[in-house]
Every structure is written in structure tokens, then in C-alpha cells.
N, C-alpha and C. Protein backbone atom coordinates (compact mmCIF):
# COMPACT_ATOMS: atom_id res chain seq x y z
N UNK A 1 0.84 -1.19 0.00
CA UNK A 1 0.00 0.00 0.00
C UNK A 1 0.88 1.24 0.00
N UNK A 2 0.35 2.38 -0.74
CA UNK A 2 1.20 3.80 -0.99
C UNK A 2 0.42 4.52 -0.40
N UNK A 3 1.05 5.70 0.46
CA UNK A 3 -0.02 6.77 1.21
C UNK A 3 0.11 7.71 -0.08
N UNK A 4 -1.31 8.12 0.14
CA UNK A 4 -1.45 9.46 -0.99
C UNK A 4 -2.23 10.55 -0.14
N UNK A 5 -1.75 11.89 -0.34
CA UNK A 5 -2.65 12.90 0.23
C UNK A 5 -2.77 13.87 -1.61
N UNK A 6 -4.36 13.77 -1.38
CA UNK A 6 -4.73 14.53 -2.43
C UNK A 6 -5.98 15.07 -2.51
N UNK A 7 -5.67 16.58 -3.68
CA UNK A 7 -6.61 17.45 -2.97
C UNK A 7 -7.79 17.29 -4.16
N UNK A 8 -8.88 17.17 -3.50
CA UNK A 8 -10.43 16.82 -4.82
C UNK A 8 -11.07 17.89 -4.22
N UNK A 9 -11.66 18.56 -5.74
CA UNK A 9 -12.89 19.28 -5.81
C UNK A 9 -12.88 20.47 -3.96
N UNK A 10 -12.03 20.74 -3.59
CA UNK A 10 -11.69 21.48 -2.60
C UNK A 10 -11.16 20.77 -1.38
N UNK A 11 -11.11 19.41 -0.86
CA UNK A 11 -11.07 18.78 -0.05
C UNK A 11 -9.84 17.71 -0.06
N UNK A 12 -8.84 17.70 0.77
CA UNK A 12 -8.13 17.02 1.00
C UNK A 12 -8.03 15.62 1.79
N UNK A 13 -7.95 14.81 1.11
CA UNK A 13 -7.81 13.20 1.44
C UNK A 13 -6.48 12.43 1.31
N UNK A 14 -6.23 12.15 2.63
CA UNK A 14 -5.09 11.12 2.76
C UNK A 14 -5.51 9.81 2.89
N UNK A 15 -4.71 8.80 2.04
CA UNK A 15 -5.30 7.26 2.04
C UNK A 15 -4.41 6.43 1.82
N UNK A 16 -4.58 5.18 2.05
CA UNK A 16 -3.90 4.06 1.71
C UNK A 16 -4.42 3.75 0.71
N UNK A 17 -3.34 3.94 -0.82
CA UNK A 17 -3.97 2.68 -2.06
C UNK A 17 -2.96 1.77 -2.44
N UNK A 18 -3.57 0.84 -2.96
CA UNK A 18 -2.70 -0.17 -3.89
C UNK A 18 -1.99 0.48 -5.21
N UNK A 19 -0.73 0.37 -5.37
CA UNK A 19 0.27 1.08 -6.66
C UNK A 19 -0.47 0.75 -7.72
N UNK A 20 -1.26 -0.26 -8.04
CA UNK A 20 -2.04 -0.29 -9.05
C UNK A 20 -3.45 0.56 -9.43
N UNK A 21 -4.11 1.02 -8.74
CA UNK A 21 -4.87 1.34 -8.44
C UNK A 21 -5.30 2.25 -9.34
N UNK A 22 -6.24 2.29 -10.62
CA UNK A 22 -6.54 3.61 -11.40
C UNK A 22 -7.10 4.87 -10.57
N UNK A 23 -6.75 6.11 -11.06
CA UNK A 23 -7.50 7.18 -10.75
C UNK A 23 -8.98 6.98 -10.50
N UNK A 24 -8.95 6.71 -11.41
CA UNK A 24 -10.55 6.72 -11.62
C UNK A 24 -11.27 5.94 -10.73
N UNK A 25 -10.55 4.72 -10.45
CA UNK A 25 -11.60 3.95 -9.43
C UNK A 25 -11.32 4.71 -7.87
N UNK A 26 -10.36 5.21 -8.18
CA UNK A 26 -10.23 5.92 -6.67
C UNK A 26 -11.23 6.87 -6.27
N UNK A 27 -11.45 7.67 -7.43
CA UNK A 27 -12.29 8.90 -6.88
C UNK A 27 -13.67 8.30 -7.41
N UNK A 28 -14.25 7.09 -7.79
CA UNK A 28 -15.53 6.34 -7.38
C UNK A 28 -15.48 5.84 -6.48
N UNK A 29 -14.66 4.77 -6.39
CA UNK A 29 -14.79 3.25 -5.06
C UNK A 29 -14.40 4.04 -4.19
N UNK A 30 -13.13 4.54 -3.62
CA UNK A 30 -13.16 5.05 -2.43
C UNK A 30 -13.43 6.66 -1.74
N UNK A 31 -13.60 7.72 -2.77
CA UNK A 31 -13.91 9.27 -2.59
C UNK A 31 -15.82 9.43 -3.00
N UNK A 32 -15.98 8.24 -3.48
CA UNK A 32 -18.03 8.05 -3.73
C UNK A 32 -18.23 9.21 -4.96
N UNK A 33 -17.01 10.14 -6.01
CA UNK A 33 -17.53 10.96 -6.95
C UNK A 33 -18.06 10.53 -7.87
N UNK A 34 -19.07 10.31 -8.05
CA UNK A 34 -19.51 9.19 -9.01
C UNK A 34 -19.84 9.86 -10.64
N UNK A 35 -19.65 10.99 -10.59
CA UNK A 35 -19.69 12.14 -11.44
C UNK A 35 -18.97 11.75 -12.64
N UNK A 36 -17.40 11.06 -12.13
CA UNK A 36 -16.57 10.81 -13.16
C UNK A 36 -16.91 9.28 -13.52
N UNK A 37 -17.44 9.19 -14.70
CA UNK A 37 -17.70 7.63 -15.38
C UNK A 37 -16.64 6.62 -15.69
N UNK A 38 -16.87 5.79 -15.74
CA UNK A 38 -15.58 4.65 -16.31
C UNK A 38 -16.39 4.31 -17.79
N UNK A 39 -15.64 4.81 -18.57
CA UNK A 39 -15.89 4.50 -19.93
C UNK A 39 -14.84 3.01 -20.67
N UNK A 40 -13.88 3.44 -21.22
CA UNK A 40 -13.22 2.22 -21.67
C UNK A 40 -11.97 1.38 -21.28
N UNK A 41 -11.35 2.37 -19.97
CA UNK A 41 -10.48 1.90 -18.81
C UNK A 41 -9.13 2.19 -20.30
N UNK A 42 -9.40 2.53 -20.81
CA UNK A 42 -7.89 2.37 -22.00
C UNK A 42 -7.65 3.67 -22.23
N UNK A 43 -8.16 4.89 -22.19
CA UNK A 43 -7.95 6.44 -22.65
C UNK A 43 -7.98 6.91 -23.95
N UNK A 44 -8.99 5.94 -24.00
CA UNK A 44 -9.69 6.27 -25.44
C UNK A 44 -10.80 7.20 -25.65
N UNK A 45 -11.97 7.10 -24.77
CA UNK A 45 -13.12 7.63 -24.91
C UNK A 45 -13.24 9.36 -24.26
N UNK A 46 -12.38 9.15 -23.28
CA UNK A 46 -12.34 10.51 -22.21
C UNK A 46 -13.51 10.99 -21.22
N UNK A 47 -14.80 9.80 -21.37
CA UNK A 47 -15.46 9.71 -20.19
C UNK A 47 -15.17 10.50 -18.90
N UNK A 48 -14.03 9.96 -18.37
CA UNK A 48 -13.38 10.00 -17.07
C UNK A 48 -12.61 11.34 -16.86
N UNK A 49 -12.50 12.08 -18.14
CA UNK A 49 -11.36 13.03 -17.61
C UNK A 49 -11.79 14.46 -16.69
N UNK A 50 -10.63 14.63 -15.94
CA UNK A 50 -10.58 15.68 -14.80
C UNK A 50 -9.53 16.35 -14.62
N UNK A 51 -9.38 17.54 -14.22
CA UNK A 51 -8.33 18.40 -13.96
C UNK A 51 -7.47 18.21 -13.19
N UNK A 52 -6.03 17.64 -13.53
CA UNK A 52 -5.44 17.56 -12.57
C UNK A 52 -3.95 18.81 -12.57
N UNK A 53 -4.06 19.60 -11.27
CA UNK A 53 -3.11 20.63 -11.31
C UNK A 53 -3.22 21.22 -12.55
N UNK A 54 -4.55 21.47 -12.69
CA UNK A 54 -4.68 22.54 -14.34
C UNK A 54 -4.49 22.03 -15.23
N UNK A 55 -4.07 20.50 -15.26
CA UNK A 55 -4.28 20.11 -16.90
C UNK A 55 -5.58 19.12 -17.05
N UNK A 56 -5.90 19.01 -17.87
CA UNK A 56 -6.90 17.66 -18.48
C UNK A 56 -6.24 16.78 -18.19
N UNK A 57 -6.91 15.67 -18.26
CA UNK A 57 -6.03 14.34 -17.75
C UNK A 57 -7.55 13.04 -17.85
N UNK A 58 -7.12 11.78 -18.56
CA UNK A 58 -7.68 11.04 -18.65
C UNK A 58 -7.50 10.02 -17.21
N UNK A 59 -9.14 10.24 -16.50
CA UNK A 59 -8.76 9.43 -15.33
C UNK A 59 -8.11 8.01 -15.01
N UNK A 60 -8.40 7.48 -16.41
CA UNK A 60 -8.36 5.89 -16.20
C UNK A 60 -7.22 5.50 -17.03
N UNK A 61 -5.85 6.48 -17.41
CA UNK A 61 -4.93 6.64 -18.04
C UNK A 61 -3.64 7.07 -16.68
N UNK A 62 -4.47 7.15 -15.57
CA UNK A 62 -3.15 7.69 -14.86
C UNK A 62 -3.68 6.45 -13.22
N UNK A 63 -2.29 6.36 -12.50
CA UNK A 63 -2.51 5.81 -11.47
C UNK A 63 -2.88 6.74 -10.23
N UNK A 64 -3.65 6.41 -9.07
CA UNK A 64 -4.07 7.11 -8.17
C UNK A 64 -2.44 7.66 -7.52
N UNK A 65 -1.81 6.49 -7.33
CA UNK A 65 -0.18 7.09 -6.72
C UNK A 65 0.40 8.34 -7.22
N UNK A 66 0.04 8.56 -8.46
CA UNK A 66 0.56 9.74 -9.20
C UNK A 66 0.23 10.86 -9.05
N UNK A 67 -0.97 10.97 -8.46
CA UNK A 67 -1.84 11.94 -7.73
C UNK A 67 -1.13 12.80 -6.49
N UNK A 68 -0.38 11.95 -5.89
CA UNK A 68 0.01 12.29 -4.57
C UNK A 68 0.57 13.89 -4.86
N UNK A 69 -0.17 14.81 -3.93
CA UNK A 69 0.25 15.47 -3.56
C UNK A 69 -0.67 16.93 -4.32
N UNK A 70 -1.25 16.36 -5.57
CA UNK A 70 -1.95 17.32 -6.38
C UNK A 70 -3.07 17.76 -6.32
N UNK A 71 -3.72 18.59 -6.92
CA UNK A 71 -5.00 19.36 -6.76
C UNK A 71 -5.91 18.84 -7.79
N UNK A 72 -6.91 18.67 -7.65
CA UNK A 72 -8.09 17.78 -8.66
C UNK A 72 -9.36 18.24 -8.75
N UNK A 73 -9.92 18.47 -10.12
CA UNK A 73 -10.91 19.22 -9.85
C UNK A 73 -11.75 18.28 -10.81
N UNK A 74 -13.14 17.71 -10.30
CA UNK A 74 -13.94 16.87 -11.09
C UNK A 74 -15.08 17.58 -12.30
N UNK A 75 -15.85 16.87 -12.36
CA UNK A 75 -16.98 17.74 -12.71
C UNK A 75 -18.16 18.33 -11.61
N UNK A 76 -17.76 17.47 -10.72
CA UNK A 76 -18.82 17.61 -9.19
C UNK A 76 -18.02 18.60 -8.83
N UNK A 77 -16.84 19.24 -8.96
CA UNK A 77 -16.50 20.56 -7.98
C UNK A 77 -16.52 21.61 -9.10
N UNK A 78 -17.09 21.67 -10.05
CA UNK A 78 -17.20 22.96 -10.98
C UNK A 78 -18.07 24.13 -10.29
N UNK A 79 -19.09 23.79 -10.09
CA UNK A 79 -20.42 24.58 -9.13
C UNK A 79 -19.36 25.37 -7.63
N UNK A 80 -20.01 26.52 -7.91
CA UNK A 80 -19.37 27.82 -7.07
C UNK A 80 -20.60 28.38 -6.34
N UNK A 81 -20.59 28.36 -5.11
CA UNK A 81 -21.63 28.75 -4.12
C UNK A 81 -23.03 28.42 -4.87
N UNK A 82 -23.10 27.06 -5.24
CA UNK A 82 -24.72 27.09 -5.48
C UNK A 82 -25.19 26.98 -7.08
N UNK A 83 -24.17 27.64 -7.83
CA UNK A 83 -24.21 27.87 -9.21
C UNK A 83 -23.43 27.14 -10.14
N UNK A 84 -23.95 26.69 -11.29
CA UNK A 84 -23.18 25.78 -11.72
C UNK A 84 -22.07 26.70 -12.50
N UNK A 85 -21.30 26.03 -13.17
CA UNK A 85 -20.39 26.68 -14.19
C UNK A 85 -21.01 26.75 -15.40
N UNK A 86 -20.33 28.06 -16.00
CA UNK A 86 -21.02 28.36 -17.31
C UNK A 86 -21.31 27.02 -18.40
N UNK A 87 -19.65 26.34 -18.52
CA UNK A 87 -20.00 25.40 -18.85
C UNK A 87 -20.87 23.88 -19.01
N UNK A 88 -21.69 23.92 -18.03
CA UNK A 88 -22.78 22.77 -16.89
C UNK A 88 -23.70 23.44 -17.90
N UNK A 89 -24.05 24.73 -17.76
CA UNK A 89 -25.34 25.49 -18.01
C UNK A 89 -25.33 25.55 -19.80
N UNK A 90 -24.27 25.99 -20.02
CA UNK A 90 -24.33 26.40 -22.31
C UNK A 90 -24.71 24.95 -22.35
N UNK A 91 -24.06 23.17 -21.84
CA UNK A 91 -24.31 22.27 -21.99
C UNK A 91 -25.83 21.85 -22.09
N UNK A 92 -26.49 22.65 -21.05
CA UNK A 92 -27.84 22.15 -20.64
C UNK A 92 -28.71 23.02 -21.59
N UNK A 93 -28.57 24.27 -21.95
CA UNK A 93 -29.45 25.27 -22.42
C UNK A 93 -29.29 24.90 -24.00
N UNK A 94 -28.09 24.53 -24.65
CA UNK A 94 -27.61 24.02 -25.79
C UNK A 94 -28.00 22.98 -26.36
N UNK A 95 -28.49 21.74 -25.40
CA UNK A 95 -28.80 20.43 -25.55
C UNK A 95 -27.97 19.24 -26.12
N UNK A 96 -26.63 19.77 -25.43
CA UNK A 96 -25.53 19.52 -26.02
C UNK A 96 -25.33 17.87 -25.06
N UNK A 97 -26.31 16.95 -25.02
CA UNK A 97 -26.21 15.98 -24.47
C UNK A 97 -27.37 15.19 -25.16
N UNK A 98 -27.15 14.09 -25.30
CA UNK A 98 -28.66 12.93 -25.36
C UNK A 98 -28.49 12.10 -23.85
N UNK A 99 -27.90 11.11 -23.73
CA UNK A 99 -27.71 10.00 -22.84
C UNK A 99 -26.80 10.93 -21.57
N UNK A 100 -25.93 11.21 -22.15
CA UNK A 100 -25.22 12.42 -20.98
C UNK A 100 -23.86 11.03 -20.46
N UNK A 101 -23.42 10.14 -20.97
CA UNK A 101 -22.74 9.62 -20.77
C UNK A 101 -20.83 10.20 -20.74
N UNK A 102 -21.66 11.01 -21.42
CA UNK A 102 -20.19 11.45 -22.29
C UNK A 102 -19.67 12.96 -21.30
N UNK A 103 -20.40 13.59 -21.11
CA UNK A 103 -20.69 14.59 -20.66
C UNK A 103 -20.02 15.72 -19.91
N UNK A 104 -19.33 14.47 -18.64
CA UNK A 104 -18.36 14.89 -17.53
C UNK A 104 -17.52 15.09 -18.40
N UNK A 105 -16.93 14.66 -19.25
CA UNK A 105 -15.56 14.53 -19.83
C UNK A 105 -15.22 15.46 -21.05
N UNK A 106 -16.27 15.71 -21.63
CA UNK A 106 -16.48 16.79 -22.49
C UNK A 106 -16.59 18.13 -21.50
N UNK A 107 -17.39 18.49 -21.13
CA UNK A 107 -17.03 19.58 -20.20
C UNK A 107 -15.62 19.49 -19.82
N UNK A 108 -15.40 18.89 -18.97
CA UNK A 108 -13.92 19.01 -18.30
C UNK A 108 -12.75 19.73 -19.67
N UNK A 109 -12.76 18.58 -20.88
CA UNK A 109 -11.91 18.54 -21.45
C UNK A 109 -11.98 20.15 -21.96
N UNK A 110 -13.58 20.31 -22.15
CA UNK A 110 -13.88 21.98 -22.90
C UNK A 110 -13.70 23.10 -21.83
N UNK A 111 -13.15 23.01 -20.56
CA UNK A 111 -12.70 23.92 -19.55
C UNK A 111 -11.74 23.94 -19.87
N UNK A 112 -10.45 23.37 -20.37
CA UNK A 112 -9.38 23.21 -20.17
C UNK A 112 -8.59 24.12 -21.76
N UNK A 113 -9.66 23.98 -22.26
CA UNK A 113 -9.66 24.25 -23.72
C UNK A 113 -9.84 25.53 -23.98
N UNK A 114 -11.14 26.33 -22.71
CA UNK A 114 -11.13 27.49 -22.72
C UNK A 114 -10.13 28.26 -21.96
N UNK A 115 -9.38 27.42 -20.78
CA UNK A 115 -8.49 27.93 -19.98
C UNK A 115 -7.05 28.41 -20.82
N UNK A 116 -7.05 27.93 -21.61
CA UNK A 116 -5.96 28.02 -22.75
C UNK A 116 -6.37 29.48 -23.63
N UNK A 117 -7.49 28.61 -24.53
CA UNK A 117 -8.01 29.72 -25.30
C UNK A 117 -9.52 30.24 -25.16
N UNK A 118 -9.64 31.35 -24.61
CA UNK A 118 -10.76 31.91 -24.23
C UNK A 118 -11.48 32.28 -25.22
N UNK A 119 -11.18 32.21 -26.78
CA UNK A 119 -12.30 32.38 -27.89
C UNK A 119 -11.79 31.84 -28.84
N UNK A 120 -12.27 30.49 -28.84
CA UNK A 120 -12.19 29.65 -29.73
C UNK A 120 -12.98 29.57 -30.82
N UNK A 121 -12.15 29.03 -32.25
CA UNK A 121 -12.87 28.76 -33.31
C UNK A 121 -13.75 27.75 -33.43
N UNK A 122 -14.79 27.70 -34.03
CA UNK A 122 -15.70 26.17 -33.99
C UNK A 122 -14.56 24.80 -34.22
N UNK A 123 -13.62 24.78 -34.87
CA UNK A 123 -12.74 23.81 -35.22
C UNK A 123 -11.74 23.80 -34.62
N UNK A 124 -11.41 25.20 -34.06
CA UNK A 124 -10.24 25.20 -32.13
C UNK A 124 -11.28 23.87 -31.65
N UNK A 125 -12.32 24.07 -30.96
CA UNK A 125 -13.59 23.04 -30.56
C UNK A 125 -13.00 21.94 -30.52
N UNK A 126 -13.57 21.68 -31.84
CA UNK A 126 -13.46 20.55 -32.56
C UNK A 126 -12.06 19.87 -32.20
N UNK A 127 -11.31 20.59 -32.73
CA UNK A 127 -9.70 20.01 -32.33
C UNK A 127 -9.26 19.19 -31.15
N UNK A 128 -9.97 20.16 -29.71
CA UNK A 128 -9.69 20.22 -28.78
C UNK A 128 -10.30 19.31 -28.06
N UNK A 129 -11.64 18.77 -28.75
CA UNK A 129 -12.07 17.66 -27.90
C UNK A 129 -12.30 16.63 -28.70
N UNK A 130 -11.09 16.18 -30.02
CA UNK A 130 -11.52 15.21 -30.32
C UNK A 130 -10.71 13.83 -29.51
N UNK A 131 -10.31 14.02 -28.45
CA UNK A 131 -10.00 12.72 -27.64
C UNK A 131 -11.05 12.65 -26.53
N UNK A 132 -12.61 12.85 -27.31
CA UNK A 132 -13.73 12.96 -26.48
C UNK A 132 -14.58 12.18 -27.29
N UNK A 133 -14.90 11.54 -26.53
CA UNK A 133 -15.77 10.28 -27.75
C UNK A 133 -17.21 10.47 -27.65
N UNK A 134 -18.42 10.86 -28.43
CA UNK A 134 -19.98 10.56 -27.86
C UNK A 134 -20.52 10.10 -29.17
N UNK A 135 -21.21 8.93 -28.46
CA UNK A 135 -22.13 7.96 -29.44
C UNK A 135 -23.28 8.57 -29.88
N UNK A 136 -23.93 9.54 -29.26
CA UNK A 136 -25.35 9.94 -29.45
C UNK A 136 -25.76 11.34 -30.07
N UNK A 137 -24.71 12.23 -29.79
CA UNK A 137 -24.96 13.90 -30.63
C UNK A 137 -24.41 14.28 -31.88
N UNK A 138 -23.18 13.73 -32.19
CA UNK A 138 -22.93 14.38 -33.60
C UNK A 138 -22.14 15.76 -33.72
N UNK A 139 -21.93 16.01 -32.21
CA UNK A 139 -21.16 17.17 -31.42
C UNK A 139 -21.44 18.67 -31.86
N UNK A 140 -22.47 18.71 -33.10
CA UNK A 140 -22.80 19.97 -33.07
C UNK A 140 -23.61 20.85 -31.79
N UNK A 141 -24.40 20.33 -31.32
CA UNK A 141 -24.65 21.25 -29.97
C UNK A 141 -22.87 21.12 -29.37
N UNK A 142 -22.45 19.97 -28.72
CA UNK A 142 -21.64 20.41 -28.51
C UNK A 142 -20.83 21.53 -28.34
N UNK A 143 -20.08 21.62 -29.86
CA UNK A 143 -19.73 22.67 -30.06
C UNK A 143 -20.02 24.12 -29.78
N UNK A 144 -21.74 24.21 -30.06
CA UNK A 144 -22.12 25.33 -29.99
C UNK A 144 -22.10 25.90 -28.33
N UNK A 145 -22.43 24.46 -27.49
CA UNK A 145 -22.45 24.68 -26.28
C UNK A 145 -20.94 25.42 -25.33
N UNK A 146 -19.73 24.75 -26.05
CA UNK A 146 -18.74 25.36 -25.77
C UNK A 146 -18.07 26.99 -26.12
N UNK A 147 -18.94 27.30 -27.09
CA UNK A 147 -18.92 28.89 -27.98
C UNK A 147 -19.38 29.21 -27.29
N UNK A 148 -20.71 28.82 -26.33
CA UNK A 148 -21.46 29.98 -25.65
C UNK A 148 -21.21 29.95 -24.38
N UNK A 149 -20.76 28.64 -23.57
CA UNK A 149 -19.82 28.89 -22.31
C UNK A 149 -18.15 29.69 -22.87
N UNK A 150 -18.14 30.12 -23.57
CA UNK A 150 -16.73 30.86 -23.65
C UNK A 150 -17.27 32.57 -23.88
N UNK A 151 -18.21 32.40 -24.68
CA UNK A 151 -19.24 34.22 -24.89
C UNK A 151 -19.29 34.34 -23.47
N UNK A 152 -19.92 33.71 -22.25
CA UNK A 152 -20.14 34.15 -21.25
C UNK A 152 -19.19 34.11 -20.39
N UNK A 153 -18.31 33.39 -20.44
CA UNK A 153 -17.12 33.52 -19.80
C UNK A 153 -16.18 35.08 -20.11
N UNK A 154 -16.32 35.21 -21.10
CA UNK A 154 -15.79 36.21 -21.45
C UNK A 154 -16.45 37.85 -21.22
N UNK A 155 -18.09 37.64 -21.22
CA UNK A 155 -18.39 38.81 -20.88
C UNK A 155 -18.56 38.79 -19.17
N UNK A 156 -18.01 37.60 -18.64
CA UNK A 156 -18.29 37.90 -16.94
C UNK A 156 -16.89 38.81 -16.84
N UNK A 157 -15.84 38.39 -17.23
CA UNK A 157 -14.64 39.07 -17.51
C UNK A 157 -14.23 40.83 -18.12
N UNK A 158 -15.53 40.76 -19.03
CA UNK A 158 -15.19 42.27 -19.12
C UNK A 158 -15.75 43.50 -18.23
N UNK A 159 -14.69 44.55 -18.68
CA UNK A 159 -15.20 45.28 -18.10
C UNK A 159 -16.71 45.91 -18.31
N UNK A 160 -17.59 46.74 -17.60
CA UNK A 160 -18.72 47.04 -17.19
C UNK A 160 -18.76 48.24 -18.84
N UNK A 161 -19.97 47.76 -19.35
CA UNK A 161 -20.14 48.75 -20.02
C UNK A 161 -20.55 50.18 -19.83
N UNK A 162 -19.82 51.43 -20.60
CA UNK A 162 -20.18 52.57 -20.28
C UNK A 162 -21.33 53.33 -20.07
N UNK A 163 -21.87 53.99 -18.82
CA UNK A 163 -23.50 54.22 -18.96
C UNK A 163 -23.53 55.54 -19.29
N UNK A 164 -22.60 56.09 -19.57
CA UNK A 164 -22.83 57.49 -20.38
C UNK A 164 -23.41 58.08 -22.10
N UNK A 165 -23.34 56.37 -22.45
CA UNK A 165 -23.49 56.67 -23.72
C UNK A 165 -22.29 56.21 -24.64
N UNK A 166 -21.28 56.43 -23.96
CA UNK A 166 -20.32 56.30 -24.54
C UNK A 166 -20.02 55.33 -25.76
N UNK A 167 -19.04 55.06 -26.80
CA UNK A 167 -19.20 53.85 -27.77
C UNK A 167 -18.56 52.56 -27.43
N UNK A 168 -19.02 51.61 -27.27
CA UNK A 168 -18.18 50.74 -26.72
C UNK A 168 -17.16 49.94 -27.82
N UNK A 169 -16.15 48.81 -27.23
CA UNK A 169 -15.28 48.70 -27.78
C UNK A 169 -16.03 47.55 -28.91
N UNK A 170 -15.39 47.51 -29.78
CA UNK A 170 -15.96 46.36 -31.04
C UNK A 170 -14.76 44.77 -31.46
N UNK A 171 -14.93 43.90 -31.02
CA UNK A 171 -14.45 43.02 -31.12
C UNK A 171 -13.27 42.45 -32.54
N UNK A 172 -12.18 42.14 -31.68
CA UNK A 172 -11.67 42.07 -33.65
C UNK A 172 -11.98 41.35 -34.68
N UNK A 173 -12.23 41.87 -35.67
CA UNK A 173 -12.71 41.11 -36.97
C UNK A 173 -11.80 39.50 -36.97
N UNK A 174 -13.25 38.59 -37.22
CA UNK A 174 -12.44 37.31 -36.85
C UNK A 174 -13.04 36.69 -36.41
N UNK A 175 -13.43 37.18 -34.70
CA UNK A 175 -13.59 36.47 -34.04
C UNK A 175 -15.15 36.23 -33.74
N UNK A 176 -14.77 35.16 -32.45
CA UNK A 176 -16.48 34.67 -32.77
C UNK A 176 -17.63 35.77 -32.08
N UNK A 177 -17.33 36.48 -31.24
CA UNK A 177 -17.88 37.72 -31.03
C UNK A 177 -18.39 38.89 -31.74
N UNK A 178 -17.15 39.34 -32.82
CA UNK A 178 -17.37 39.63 -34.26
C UNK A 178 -18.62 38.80 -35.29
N UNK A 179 -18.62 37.37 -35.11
CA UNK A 179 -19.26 36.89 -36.21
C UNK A 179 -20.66 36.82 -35.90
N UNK A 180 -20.75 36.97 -34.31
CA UNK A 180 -22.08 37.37 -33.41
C UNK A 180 -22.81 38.98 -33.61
N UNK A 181 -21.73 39.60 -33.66
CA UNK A 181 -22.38 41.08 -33.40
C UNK A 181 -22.75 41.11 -35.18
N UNK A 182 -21.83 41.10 -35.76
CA UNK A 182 -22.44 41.24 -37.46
C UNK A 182 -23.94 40.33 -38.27
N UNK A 183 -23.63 39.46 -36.80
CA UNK A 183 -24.65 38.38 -38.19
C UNK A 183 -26.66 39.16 -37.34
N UNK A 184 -27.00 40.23 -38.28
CA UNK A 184 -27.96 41.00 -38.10
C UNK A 184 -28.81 40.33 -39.49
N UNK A 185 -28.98 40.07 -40.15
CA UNK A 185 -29.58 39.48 -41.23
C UNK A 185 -30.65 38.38 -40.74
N UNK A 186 -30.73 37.90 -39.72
CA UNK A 186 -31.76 37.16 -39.11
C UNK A 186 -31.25 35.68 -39.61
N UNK A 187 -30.20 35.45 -40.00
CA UNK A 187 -29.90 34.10 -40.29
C UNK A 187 -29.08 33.55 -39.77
N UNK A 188 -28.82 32.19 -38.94
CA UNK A 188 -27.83 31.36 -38.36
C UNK A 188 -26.69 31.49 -38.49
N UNK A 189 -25.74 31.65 -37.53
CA UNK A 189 -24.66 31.99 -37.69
C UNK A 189 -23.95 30.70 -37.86
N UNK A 190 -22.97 30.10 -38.85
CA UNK A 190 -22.80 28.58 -38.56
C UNK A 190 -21.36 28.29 -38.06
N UNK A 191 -22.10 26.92 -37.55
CA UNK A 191 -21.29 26.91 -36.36
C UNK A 191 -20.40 25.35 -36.56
């Protein structure tokens, strides 16, 4: 047995595991997060993945021993006093799920994606979560769901618009903010 002290979703746990021991079954079988799924135990699908010390990380690709000492953030510790994360919510309002199997891991992976790049292209997206596997959507909500947890991420971030009247600033040509404010024609912006 290896002692591990490690920190989940805000909370620190010291334990005895076996050196074999996947991540993943750790923070089910013995931490009860049941949030994170066991998809194909090989790090193929990305079911399982979670933040570890700020990176993505496929749970069932790394050993619990390896953990020791690091900070871990699931999909069960995204929610901040009560509220979910933007990303939980563009997912849900987007319909960027059927079965929801997939779900934890797509989020996670699309936090990590925005933590990098905060305005991503539909095919940044794409790029970024194709070591994300789902049988049932076709990842266009998806996608769209991750554009609009990054729009709101980004306007929690800006500054307060001017109440004088003033003109506000205009986004650079390009981007997906840009392709939002222009598309006035009443037709879909595609995504």
C-alpha cells in the first residue's frame, strides 16, 4: 500500500492505495464521486477526464499514486456557491447531451480548452475535444455549447459597459464575437 494525500474538488484526502490502483476507481470506489464515469479503462473515450493541477487528464490513463500530492478538480466541484459553471449550463441550455454519458468529460476537457483559449474557433472546438468520444450527438450542440460557455465567460470578464453613452469597444474582426455582433440578417450563424 502507498499513502497518498490529495486534494479533490476542494477537499483534501489522505489514504492508503494499492500502486495499481486507477484514478478513476479511486475517486468512485473510495472518494463516492460518481460524477466521473468509467468509460473504456484504455484512454480512449475521455469519459473519465478531470483536472489535474490545471491540466486535463484522462482518469483511467493515470494511477491514483501519481496523484500524490496534487489538486483535482472533477466535474462535481465545478459549481461555485450554489451555481453551476457556465460550462454545466451552455451544456444544458444548448442540448448539447442525449444519454449524458459522455458529458463529464467533455465539459472538463472543454474547460481546459477554454483555460488556454478563451475564444475559440468552432474547429479550435473541434480540435480540442476530439480525444472525447460521444455515441449519441454528432457534437454539433456540442460545439455550440462550448462557444457559448466561452461568450459568457468572457463577458463575466469584461469590463462594465459605459453608462454614459459612450461607444463601446468592437471586437476584432475574426472572431467569434465579431461573427455574433455582425450576423444582423436574421440568419444562423454557422457553427
Amino acid at each position: 500500500m502507498n499513502h497518498i494525500s490529495v486534494k479533490v474538488d476542494g477537499t483534501t484526502y489522505e489514504d492508503e492505495v494499492e500502486p495499481r490502483l486507477l484514478f478513476v476507481h479511486y475517486l468512485r470506489d473510495h472518494l463516492g464521486l460518481t460524477g466521473t464515469p468509467i468509460g473504456c479503462d484504455t484512454g480512449n473515450c475521455g469519459v473519465c477526464t478531470v483536472e489535474v493541477d490545471g491540466e486535463s487528464v484522462k482518469s483511467c490513463s493515470i494511477l491514483a499514486v501519481q496523484t500524490d500530492g496534487s489538486t483535482v478538480t472533477t466535474v462535481q466541484g465545478l459549481a461555485s456557491d450554489g451555481e453551476r459553471h457556465p460550462l454545466q449550463d451552455a451544456f444544458h441550455e444548448q442540448h448539447a447531451l442525449q444519454c449524458g454519458y459522455c458529458t463529464p468529460g467533455m465539459i472538463m476537457a472543454s474547460r481546459d480548452l477554454l483555460a488556454e483559449n478563451p475564444d475559440p474557433s468552432p474547429d479550435e472546438v473541434r480540435d480540442a475535444l476530439e480525444g472525447n468520444l460521444c455515441r449519441c450527438t454528432g457534437y454539433q450542440n456540442i460545439v455550440r455549447a462550448v462557444l457559448a460557455a466561452a461568450a459568457e465567460l468572457r463577458r463575466r470578464k469584461a469590463p462594465p459597459a459605459p453608462e454614459d453613452g459612450a461607444s463601446r469597444e468592437v471586437a476584432p474582426a475574426g472572431t467569434a464575437a465579431t461573427a455574433a455582433q455582425s450576423d444582423t440578417r436574421g440568419k444562423k450563424a454557422s457553427v
